[in-house]
C-alpha atoms as a PDB file:
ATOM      1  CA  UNK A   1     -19.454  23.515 -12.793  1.00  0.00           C
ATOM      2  CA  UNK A   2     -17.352  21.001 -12.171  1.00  0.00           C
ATOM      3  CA  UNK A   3     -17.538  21.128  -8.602  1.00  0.00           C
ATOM      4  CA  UNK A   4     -21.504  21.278  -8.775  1.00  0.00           C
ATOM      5  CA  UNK A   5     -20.454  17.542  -9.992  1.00  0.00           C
ATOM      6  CA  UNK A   6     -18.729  16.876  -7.255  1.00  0.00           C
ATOM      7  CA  UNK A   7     -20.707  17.130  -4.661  1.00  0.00           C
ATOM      8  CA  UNK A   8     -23.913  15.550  -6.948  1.00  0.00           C
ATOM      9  CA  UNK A   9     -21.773  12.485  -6.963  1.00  0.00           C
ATOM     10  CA  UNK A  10     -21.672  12.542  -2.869  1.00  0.00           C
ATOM     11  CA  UNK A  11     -18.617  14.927  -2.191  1.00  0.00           C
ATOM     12  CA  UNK A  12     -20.017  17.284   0.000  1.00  0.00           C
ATOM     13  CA  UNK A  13     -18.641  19.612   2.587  1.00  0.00           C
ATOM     14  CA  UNK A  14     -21.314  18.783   5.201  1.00  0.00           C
ATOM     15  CA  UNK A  15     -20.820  14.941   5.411  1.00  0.00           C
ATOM     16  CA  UNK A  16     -20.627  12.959   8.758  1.00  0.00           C
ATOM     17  CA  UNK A  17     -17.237  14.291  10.421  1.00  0.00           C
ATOM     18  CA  UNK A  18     -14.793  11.311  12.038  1.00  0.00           C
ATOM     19  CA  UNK A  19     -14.919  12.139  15.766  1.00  0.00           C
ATOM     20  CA  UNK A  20     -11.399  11.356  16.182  1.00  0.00           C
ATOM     21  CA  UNK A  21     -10.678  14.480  14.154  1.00  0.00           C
ATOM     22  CA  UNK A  22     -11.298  18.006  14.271  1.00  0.00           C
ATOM     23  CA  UNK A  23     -13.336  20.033  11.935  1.00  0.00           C
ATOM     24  CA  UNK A  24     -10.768  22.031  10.281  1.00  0.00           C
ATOM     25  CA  UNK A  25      -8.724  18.535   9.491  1.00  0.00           C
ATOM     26  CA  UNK A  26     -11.637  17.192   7.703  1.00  0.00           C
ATOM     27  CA  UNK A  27     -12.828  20.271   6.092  1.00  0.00           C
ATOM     28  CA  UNK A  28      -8.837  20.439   4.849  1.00  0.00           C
ATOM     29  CA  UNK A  29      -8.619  16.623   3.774  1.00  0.00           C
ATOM     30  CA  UNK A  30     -12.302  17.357   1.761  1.00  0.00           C
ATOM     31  CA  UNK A  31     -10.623  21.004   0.176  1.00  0.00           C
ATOM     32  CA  UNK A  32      -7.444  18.191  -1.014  1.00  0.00           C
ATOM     33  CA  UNK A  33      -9.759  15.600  -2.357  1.00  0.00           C
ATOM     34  CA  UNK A  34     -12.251  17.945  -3.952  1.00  0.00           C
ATOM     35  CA  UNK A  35      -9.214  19.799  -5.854  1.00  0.00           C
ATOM     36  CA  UNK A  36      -7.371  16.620  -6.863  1.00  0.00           C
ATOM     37  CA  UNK A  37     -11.125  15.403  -8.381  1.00  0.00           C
ATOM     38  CA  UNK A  38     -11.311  18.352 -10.043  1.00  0.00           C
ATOM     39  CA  UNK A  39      -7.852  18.772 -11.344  1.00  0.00           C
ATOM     40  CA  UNK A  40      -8.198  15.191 -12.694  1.00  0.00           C
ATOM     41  CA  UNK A  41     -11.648  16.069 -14.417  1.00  0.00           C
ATOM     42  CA  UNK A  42      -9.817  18.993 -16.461  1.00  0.00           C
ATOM     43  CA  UNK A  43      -7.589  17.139 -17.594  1.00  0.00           C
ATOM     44  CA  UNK A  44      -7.467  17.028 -21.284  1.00  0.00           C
ATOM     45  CA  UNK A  45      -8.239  14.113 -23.760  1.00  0.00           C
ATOM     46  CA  UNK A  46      -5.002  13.472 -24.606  1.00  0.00           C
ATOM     47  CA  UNK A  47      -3.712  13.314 -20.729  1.00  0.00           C
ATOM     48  CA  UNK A  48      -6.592  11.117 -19.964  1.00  0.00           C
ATOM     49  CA  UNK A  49      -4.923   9.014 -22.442  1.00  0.00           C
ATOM     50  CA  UNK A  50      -1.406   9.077 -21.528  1.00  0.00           C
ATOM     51  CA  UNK A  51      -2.604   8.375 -18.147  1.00  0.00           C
ATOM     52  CA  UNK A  52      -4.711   5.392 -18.518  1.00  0.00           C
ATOM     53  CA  UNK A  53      -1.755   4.065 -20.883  1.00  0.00           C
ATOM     54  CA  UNK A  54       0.634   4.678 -18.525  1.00  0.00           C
ATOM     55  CA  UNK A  55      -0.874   3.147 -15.268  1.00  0.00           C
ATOM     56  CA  UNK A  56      -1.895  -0.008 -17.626  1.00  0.00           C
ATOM     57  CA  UNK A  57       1.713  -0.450 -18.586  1.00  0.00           C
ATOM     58  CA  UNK A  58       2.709  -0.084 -15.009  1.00  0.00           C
ATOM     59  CA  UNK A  59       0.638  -2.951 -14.046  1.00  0.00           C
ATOM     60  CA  UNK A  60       1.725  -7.415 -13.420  1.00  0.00           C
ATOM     61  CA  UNK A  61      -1.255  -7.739 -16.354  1.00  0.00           C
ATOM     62  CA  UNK A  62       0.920  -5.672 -18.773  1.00  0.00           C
ATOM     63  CA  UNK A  63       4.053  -8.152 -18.429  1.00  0.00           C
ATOM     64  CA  UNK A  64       1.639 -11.160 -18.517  1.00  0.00           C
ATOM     65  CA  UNK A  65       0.072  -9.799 -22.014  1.00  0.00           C
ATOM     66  CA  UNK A  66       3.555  -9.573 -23.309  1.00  0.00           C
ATOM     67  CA  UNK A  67       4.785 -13.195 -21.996  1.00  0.00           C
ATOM     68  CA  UNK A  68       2.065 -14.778 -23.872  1.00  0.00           C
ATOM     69  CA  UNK A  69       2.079 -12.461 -26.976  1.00  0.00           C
ATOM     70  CA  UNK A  70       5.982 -12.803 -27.236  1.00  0.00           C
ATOM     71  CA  UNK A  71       5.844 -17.048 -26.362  1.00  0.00           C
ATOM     72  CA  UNK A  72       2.814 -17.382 -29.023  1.00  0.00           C
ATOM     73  CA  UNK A  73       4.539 -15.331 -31.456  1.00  0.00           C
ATOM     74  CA  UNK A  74       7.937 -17.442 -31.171  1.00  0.00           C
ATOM     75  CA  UNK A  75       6.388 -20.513 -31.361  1.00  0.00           C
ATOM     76  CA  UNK A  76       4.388 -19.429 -34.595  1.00  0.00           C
ATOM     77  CA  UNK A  77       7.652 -18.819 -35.823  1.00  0.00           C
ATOM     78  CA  UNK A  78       9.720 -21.292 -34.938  1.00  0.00           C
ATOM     79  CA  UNK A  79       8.284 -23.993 -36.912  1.00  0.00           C
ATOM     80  CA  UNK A  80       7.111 -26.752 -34.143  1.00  0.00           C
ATOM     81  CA  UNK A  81       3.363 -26.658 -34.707  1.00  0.00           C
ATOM     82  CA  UNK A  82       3.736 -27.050 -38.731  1.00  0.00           C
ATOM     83  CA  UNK A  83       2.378 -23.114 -39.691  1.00  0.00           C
ATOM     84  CA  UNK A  84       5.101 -21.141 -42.622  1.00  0.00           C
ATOM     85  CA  UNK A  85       6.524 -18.563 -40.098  1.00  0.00           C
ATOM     86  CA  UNK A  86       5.573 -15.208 -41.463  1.00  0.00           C
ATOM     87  CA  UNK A  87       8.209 -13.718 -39.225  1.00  0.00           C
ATOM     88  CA  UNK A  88      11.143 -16.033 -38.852  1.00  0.00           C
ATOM     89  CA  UNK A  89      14.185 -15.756 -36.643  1.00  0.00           C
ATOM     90  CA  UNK A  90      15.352 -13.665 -35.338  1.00  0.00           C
ATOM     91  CA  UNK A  91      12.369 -12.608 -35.605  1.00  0.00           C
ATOM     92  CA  UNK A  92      12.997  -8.634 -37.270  1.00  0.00           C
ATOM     93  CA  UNK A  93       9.411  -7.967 -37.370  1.00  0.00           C
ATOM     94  CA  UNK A  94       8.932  -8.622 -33.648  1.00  0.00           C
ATOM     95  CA  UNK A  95      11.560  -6.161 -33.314  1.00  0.00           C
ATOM     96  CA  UNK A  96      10.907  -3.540 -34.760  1.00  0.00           C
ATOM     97  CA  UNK A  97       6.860  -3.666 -33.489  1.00  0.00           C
ATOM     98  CA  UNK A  98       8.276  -3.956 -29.675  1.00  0.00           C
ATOM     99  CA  UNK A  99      10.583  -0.864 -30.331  1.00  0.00           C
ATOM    100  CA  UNK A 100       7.930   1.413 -31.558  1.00  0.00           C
ATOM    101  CA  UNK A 101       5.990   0.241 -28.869  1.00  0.00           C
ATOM    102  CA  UNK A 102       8.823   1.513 -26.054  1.00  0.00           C
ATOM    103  CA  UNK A 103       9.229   4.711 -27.798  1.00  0.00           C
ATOM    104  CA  UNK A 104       5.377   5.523 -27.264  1.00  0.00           C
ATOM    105  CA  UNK A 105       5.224   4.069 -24.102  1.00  0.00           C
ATOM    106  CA  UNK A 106       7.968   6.147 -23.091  1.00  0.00           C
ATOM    107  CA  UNK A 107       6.978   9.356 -24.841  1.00  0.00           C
ATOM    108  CA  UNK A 108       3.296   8.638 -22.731  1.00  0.00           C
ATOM    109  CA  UNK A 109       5.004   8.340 -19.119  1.00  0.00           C
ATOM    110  CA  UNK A 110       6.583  11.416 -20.217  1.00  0.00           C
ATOM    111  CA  UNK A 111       3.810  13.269 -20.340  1.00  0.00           C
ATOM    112  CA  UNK A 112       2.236  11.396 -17.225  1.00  0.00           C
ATOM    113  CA  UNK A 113       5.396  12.961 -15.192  1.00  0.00           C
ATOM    114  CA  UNK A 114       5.514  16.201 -16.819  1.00  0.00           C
ATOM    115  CA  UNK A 115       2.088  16.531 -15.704  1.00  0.00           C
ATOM    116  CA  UNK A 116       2.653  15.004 -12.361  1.00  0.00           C
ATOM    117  CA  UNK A 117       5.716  17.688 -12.095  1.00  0.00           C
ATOM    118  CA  UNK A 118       3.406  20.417 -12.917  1.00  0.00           C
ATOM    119  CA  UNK A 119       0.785  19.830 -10.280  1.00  0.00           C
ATOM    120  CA  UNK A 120       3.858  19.186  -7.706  1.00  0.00           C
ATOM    121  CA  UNK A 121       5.418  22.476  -8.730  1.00  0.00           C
ATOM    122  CA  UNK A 122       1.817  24.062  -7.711  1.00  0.00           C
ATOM    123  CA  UNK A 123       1.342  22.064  -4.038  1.00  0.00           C
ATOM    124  CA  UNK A 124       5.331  23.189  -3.444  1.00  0.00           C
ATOM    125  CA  UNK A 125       4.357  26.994  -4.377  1.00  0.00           C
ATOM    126  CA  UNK A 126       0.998  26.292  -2.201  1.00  0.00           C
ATOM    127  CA  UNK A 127       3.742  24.849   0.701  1.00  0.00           C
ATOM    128  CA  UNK A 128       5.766  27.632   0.344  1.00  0.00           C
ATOM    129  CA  UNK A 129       3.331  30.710   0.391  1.00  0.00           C
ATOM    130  CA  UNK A 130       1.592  28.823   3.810  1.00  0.00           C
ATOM    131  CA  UNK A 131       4.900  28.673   5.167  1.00  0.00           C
ATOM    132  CA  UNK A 132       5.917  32.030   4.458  1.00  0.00           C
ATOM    133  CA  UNK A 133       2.685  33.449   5.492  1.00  0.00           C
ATOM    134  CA  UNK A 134       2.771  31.224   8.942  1.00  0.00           C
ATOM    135  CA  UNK A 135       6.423  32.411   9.271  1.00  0.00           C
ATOM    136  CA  UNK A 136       5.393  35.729   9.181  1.00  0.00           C
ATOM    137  CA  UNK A 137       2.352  35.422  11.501  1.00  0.00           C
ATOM    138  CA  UNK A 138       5.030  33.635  14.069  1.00  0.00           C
ATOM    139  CA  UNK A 139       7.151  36.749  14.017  1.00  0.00           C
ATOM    140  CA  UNK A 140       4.452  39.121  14.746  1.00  0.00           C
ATOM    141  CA  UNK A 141       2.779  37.222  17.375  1.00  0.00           C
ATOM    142  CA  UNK A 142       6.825  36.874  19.203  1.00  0.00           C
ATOM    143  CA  UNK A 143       6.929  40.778  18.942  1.00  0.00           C
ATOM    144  CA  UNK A 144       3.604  41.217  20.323  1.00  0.00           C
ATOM    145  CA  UNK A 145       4.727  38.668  23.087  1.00  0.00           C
ATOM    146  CA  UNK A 146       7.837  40.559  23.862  1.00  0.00           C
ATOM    147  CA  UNK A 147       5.925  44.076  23.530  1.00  0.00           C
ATOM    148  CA  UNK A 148       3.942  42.700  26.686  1.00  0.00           C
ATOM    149  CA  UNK A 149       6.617  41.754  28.072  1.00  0.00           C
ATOM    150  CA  UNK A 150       8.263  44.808  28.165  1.00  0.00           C
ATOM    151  CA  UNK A 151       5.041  46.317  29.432  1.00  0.00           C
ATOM    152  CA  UNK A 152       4.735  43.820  32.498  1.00  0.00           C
ATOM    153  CA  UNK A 153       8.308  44.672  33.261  1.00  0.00           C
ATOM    154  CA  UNK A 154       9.762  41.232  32.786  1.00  0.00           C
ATOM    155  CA  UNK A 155      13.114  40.626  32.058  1.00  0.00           C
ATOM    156  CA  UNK A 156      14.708  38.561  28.799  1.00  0.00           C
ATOM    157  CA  UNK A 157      16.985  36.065  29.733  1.00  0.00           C
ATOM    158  CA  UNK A 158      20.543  36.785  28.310  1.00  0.00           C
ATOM    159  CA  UNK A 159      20.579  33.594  26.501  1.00  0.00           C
ATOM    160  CA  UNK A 160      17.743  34.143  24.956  1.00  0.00           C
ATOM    161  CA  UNK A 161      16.959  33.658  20.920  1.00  0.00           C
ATOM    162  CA  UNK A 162      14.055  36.070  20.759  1.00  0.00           C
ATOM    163  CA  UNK A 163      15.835  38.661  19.434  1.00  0.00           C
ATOM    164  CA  UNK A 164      16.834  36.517  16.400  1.00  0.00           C
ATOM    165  CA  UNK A 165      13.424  34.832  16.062  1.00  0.00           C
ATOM    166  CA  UNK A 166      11.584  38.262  16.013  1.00  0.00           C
ATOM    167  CA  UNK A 167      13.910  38.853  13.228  1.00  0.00           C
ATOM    168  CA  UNK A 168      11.449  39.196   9.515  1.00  0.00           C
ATOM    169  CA  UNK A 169      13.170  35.918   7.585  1.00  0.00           C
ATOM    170  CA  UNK A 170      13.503  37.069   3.826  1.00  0.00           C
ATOM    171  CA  UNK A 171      13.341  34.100   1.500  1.00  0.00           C
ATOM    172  CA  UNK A 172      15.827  35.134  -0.565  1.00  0.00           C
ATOM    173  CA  UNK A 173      18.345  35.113   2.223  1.00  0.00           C
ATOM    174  CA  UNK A 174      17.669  31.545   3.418  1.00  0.00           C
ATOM    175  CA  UNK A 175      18.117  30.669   0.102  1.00  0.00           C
ATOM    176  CA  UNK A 176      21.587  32.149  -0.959  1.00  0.00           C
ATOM    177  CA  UNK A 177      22.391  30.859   2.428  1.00  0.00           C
ATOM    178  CA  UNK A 178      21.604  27.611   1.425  1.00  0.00           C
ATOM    179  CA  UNK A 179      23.189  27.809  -2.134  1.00  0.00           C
ATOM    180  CA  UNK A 180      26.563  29.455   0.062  1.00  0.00           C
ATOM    181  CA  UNK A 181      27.006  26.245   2.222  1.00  0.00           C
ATOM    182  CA  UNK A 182      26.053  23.635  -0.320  1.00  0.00           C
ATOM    183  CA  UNK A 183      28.805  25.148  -2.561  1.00  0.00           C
ATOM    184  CA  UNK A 184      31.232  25.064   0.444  1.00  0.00           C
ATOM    185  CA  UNK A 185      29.919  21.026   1.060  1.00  0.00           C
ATOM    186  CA  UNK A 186      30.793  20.539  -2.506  1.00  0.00           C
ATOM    187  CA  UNK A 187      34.576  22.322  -2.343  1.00  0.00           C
ATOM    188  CA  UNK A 188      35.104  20.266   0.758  1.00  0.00           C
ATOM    189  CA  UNK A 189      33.934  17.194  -0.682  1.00  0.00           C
ATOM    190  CA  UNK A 190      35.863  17.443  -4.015  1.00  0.00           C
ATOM    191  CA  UNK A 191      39.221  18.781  -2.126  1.00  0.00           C
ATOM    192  CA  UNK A 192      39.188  22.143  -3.643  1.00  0.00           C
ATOM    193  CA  UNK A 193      40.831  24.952  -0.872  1.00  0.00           C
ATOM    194  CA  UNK A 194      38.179  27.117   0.447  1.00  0.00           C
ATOM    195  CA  UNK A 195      38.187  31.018  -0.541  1.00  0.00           C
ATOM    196  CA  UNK A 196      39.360  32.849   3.017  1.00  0.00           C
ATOM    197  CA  UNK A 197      35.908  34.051   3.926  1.00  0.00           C
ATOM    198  CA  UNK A 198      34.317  30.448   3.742  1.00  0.00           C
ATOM    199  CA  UNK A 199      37.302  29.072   5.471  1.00  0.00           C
ATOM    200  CA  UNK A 200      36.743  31.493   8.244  1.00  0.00           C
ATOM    201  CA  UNK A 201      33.105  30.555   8.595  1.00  0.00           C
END
């Protein structure tokens, strides 16, 4: 449905290409846009909300709204052009209307980056699985290399890497790997001694 939308309003698939690209580029940038269009069109009522509140507030009109609403309300109060201040200094009903007003405006950018967070979560999981998946396509095509070369009779070079490269890379590996030397950075960095097995490494 909601991409039958889409391409009514002009998104379509089949669209003049940019010569200076090649077809699976733009068909990929189309996929991104088309996605992000329709992500934003499910987006519930009260996102919608939060959003629109949140990019007004992050906006040079905002702080010119409140410059001229907090000026005109001090000079109403303060006396100078002869009106019975309704909210004299220093000025608690101001106050108290300006801190509600953060703790909404805070609690909507919260949402805004909670949902912001969620849809990053999704493109890193979408990173990760093409990574994986190209990571693993890498490895066979290296032992299918190596298989020929074998066949053809040609010799590895000594120093060669291809042994490690053909080598299936396990996420979970490269990960407690990573965890391993960032808690050795950290024991370094804070002066601790190193346990004998990380000093050795």
């Amino acid at each position: 449905m909601a991409q039958n939308d889409l391409k009514q309003k002009g998104i379509k698939d089949d669209e003049k290409d940019n010569p200076a690209l090649s077809r699976v580029i733009e068909r990929n940038i189309r996929t991104i846009i088309r996605l992000r269009l329709m992500a934003s069109q499910e987006r519930s009522l009260q996102h919608r909300i939060a959003d629109a509140i949140t990019t007004f507030s992050g906006r040079m009109v905002f702080v010119y709204v409140h410059i001229l609403w907090f000026g005109l309300w001090i000079m109403l109060n303060s006396g100078f052009l002869g009106i019975h201040p309704f909210d004299p200094f220093p000025y608690g009903l101001l106050t108290m209307v300006v801190s509600l007003e953060a703790i909404f405006l805070s609690t909507f950018v919260l949402i805004s980056q909670n949902r912001i967070s969620e849809e990053g979560e999704n493109r890193a999981d979408l990173h990760l699985q093409i990574g994986l998946l190209t990571e693993h396509e890498l490895t066979r095509v290296l032992q299918m290399l190596d298989a020929i070369q074998d066949t053809m009779g040609i010799d590895n070079d000594a120093d060669s890497e291809l042994a490690d490269l053909e080598m299936e890379t396990r996420p979970e590996d490269v990960l407690a790997e990573i965890e391993r030397l960032r808690r050795r950075a950290r024991r370094i960095k804070n002066g601790l001694p190193l346990a004998r097995k990380e000093a050795s490494q």
